[in-house]
Protein backbone atom coordinates (compact mmCIF):
# COMPACT_ATOMS: atom_id res chain seq x y z
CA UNK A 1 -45.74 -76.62 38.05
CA UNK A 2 -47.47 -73.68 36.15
CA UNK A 3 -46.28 -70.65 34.66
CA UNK A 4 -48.14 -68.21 35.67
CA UNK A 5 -47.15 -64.14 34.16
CA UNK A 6 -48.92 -61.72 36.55
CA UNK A 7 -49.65 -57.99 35.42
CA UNK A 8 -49.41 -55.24 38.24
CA UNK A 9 -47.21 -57.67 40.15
CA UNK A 10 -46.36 -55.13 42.59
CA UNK A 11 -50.09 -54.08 43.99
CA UNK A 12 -51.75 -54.44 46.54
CA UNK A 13 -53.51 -57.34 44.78
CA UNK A 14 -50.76 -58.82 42.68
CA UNK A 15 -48.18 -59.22 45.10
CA UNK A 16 -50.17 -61.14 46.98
CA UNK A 17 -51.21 -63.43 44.37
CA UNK A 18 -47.36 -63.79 42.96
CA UNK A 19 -46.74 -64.67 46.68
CA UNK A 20 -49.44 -67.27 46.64
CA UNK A 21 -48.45 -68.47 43.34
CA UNK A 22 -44.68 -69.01 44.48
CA UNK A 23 -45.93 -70.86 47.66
CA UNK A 24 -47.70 -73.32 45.78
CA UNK A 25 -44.45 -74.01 43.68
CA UNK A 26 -45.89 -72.17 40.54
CA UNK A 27 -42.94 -70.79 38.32
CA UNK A 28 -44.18 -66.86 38.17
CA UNK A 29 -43.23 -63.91 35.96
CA UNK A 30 -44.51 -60.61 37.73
CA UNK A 31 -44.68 -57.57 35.69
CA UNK A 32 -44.81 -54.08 36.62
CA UNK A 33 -44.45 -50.45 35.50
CA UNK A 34 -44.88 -48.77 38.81
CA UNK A 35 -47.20 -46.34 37.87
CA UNK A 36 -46.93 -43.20 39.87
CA UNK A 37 -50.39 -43.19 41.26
CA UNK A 38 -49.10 -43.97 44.18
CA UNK A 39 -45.34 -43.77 45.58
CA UNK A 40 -42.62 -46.21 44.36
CA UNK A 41 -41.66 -47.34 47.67
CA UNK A 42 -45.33 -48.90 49.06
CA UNK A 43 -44.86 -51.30 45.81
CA UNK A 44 -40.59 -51.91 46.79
CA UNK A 45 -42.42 -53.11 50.45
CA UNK A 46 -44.53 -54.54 48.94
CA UNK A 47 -41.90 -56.74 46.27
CA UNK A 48 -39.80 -57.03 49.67
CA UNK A 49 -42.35 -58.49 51.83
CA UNK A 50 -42.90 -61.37 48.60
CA UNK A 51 -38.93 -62.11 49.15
CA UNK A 52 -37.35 -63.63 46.48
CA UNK A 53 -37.44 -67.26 45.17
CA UNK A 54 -35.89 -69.10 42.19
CA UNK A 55 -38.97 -69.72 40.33
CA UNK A 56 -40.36 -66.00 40.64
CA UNK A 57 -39.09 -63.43 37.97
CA UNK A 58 -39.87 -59.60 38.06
CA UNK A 59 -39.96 -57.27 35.14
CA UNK A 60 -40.23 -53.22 35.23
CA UNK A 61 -42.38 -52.86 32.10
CA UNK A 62 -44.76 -51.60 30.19
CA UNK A 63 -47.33 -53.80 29.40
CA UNK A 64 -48.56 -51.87 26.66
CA UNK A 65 -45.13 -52.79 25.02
CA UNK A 66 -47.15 -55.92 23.20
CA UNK A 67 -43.71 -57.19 21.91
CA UNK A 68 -41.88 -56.90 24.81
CA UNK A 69 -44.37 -58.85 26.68
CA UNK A 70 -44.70 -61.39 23.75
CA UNK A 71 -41.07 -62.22 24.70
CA UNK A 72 -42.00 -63.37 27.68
CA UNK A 73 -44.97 -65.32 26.61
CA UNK A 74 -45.32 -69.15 25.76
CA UNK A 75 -48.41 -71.47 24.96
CA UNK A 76 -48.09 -73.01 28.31
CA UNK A 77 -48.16 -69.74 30.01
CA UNK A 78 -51.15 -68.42 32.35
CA UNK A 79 -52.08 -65.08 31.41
CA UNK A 80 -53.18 -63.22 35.19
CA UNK A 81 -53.70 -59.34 34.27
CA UNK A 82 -54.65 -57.05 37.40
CA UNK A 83 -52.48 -54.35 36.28
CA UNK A 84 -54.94 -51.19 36.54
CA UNK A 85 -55.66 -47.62 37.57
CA UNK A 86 -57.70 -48.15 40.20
CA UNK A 87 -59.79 -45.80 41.85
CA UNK A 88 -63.66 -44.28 41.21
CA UNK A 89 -62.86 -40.57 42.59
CA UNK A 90 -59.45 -40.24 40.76
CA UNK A 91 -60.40 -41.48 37.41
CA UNK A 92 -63.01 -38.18 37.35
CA UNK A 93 -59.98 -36.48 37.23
CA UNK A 94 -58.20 -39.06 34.38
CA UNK A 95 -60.07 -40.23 32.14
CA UNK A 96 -58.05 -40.28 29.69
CA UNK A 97 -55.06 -41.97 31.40
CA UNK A 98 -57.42 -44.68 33.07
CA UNK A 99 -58.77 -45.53 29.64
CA UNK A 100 -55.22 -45.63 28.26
CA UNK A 101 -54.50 -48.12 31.35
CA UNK A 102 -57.54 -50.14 31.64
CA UNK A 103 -58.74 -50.51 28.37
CA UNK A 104 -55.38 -49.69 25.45
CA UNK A 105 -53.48 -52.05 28.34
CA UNK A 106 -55.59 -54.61 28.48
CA UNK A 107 -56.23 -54.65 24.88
CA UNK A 108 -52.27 -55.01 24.82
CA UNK A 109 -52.15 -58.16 26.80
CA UNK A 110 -54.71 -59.37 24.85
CA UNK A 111 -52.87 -59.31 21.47
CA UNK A 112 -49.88 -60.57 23.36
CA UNK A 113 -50.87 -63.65 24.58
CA UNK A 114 -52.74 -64.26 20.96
CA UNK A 115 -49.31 -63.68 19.30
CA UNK A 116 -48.13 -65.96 21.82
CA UNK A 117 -50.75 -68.61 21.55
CA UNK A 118 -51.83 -68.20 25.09
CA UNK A 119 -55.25 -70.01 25.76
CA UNK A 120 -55.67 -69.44 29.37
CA UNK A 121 -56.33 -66.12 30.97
CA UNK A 122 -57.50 -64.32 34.08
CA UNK A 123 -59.11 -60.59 34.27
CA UNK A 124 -59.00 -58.58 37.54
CA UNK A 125 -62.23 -56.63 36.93
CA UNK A 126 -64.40 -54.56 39.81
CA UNK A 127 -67.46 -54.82 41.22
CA UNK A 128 -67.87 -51.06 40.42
CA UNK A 129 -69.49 -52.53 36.99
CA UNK A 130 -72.80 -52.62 38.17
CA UNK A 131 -73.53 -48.90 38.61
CA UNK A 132 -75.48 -48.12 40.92
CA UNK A 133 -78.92 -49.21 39.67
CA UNK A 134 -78.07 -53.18 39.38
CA UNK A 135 -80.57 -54.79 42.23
CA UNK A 136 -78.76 -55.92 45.14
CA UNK A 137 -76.91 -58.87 45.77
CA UNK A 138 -75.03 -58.57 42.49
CA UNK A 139 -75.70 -61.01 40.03
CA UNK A 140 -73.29 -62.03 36.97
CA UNK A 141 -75.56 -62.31 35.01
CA UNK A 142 -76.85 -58.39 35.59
CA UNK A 143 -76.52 -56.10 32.52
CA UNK A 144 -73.98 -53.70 34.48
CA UNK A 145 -74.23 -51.54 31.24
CA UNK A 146 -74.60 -47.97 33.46
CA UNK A 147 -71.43 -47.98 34.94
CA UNK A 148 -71.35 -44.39 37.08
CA UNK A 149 -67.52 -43.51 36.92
CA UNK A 150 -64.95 -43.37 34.18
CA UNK A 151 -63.17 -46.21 36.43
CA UNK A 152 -66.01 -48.64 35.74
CA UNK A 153 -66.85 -47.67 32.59
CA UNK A 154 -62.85 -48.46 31.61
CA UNK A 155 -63.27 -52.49 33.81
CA UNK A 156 -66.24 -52.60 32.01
CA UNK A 157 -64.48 -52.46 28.81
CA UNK A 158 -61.63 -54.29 29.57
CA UNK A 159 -64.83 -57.00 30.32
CA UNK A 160 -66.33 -56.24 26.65
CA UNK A 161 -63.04 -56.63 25.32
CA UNK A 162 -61.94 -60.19 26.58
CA UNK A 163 -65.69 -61.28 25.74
CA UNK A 164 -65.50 -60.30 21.74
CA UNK A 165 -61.86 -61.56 21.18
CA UNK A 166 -62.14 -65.31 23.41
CA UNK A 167 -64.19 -67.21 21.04
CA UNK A 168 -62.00 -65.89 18.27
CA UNK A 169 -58.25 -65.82 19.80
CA UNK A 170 -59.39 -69.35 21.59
CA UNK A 171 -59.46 -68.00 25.17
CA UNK A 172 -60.46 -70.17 28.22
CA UNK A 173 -60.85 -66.90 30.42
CA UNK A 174 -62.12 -65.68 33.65
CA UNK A 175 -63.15 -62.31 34.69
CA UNK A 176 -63.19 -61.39 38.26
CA UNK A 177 -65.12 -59.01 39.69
CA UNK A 178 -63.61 -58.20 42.89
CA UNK A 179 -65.75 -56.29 45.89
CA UNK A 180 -63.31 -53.94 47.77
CA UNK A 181 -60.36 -55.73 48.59
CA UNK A 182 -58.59 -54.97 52.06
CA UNK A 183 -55.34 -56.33 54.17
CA UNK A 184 -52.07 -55.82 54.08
CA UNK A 185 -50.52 -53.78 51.71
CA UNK A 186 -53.77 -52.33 50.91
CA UNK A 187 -53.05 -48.85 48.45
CA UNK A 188 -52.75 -45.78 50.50
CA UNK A 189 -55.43 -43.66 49.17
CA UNK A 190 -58.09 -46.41 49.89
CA UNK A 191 -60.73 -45.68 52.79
CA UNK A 192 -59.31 -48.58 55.19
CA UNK A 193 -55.73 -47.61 54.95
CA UNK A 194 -56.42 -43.40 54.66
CA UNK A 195 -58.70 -43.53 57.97
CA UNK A 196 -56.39 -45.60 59.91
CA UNK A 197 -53.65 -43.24 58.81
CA UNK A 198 -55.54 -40.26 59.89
CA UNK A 199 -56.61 -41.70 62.85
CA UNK A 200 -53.25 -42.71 64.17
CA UNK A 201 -52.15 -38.98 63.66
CA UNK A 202 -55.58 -37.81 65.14
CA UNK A 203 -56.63 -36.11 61.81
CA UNK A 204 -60.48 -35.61 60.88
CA UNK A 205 -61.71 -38.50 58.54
CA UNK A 206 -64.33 -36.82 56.31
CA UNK A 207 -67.16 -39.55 55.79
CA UNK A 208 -69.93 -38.91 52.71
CA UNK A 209 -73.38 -39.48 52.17
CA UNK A 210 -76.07 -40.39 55.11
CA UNK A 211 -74.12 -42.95 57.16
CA UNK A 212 -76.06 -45.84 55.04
CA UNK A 213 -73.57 -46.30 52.16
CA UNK A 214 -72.12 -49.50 52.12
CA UNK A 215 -69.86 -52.50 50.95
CA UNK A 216 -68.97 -55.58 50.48
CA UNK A 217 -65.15 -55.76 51.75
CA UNK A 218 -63.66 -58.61 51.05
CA UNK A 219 -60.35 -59.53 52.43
CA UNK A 220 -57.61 -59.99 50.29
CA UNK A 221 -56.87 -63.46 51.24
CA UNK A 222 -60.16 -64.75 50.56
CA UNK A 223 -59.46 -63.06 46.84
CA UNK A 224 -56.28 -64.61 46.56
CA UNK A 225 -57.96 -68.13 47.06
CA UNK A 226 -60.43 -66.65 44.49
CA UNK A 227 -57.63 -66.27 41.64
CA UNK A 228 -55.80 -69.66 42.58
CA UNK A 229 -59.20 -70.80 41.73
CA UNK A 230 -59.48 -69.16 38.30
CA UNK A 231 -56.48 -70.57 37.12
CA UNK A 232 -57.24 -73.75 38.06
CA UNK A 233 -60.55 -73.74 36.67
CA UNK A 234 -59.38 -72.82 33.38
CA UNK A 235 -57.16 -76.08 32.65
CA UNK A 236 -60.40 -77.52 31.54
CA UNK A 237 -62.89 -74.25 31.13
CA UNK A 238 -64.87 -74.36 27.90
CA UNK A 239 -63.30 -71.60 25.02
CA UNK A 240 -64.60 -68.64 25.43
CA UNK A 241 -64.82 -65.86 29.34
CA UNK A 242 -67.08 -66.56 32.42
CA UNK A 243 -67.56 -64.03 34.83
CA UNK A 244 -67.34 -64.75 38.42
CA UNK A 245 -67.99 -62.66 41.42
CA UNK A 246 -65.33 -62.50 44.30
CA UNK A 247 -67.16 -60.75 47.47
CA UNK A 248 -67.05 -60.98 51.02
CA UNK A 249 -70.29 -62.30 51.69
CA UNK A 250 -71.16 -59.26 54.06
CA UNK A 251 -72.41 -55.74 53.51
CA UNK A 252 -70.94 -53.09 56.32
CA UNK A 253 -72.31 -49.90 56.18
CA UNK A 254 -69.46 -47.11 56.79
CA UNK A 255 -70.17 -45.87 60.30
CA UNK A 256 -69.61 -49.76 61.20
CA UNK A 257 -66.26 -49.48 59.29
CA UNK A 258 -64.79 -46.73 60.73
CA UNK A 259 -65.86 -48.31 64.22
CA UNK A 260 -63.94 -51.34 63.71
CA UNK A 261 -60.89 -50.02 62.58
CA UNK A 262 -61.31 -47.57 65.62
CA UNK A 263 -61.72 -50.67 67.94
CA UNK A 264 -58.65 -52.39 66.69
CA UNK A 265 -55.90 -48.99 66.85
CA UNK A 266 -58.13 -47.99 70.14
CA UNK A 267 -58.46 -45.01 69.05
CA UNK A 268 -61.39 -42.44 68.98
CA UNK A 269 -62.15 -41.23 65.73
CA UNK A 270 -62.71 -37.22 64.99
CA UNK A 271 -65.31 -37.59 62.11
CA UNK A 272 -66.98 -34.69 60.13
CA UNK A 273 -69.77 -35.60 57.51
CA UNK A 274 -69.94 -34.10 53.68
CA UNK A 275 -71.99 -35.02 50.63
CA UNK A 276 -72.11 -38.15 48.88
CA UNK A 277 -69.60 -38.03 46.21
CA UNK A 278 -69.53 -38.28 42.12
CA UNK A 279 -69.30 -41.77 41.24
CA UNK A 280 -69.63 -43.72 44.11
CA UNK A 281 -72.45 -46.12 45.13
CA UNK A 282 -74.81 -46.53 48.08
CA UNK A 283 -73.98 -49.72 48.13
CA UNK A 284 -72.17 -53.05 47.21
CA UNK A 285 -73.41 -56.67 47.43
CA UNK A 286 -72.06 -60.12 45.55
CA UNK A 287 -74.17 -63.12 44.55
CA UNK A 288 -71.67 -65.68 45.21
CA UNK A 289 -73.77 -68.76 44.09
CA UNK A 290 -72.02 -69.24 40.92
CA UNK A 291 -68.54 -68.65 42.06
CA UNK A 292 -69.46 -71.13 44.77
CA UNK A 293 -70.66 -73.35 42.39
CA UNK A 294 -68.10 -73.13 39.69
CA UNK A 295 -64.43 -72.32 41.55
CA UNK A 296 -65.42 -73.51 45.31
CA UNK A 297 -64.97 -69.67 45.81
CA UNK A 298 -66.19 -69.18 49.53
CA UNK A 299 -64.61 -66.27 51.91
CA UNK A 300 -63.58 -67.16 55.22
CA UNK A 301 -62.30 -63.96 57.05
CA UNK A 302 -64.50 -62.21 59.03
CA UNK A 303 -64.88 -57.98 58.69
CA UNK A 304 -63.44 -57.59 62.56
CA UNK A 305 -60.76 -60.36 62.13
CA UNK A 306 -59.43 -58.95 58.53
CA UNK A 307 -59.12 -54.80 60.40
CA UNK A 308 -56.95 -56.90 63.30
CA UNK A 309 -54.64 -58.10 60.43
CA UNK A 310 -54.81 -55.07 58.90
CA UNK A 311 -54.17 -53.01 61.80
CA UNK A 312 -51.08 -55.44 62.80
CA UNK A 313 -49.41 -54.45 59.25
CA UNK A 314 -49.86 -51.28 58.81
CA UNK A 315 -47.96 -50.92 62.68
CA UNK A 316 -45.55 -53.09 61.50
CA UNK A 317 -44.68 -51.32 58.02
CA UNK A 318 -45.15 -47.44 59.08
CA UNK A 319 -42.94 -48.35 61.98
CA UNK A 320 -40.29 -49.59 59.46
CA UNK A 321 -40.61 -46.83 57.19
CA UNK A 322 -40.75 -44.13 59.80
């Protein structure tokens, strides 16, 4: 058994990793502060649809309370921290709250699990991090130094950070750079989950740029297996962070997107076209050959199979909440 304490515990991503952690009869603290970017009750659902179990724990707090999370802290314990503000459009808005988040918070945990004596740790970072002028597939080993929203620029950080305190604090870390995560429980304001949304109640879905942006969606299963990886790779890791890349292994451009989430709620999509949008990138691509290499990290869910289980949840939960 591990103890694993998991920051943002409620997410999208999080809950799915505490439920994955639990399943594999891990003993799990998850912490969150449920952040108002998006309403309370999608992260309840999501806590509900975890269940509980005796060997999971959940904590409402802060985790820029660096005592309060020291409390909860021991040697043995595996630091995960994907508590973020996520989101490239929003953080033009909030800067200063997303570096307050992403980089103040993750300095926080940081200093915790040094106080704490914590060796082993695990980073949700983004695949935003390579700007938009990194050549394509995405490399680790890229300088990702012109980061093209305040939302990367803050991962990026968070990055920078772990890397100058490891060698010193004696971190065995990973940082993940996950490429656009989708399933279940996927955060409202995201393009999957808003266009299915919108198409259900036959709104207009407002798609930007030329038709030829795209990404590298990787289903949120696949990034699960991704983190169970991590942890387990850092029971023997060297001291000090490697990066890792967590993709889908497929670029799909957004027309094709909006098709296949059209095919799966048979629906016909209204769509109306507008200008390609501050921050974002034409497109995304991971290099998974060291992630392959190093954590046996390969994705397994295709695009058209992951919008079917996607599709089949979001009924499910909308009719529950309606």
């Amino acid at each position: 058994m591990t103890r694993v304490l998991v920051t943002g515990a409620a997410g999208f991503i999080g809950s799915h990793v505490v439920e994955a952690l639990v399943a594999q009869g891990d003993q799990v603290v998850g912490l969150d502060n449920f952040d108002p970017f998006y309403a309370r009750g999608m992260k309840e659902r999501n806590l509900a649809e975890v269940g509980t179990h005796p060997e999971l724990q959940f904590r409402e707090q802060d985790m820029l309370d660096v005592a309060a999370l020291r409390a909860l802290l021991d040697p043995e314990t595996v630091m995960v921290h994907l508590a973020a503000k996520a989101g490239v459009r929003p953080s033009l808005e909030d800067p200063v709250g997303y570096a307050r988040t992403n980089v103040t918070g993750t300095a926080a945990v940081l200093e915790a699990a040094r106080q704490a004596g914590v060796s082993r740790i695990v980073f949700g970072s983004s695949s935003s991090v390579y700007g938009d002028s990194t050549p394509v597939p995405f490399r680790e080993d890229a300088v990702a130094t012109v980061p093209v929203s305040p939302y990367a620029a803050t991962k990026r950080a968070g990055e920078l950070l772990l890397n100058s305190v490891a060698p010193i604090y004696g971190f065995r870390a990973a940082s993940l750079r996950f490429f656009t995560v989708y399933g279940p429980r996927q955060r409202p304001d995201l393009a999957i989950h808003s266009f299915a949304r919108k198409m259900v109640e036959g709104r207009t879905l407002t798609l930007f740029g030329d038709g030829t942006q795209a990404r590298d969606y990787t289903y949120c299963n696949d990034i699960v297996a991704g983190v169970l990886a991590s942890i387990a790779w850092t029971a023997t890791a060297p001291l000090g962070v490697e990066t890792f890349n967590l993709g889908g292994n497929r670029t799909i451009a957004t027309e094709a997107m909006v098709s296949e989430i059209a095919r799966a709620l048979g629906i016909e999509p209204k769509i109306e076209w507008g200008p390609m949008q501050p921050g974002d990138v034409q497109q995304t691509a991971a290099d998974l050959t060291k992630s392959g290499t190093m954590l046996g990290y390969a994705p397994k869910t295709p695009f058209a199979e992951g919008i079917r289980r996607f599709i089949r949840w979001f009924r499910e939960a909308y009719a529950r909440s309606d």
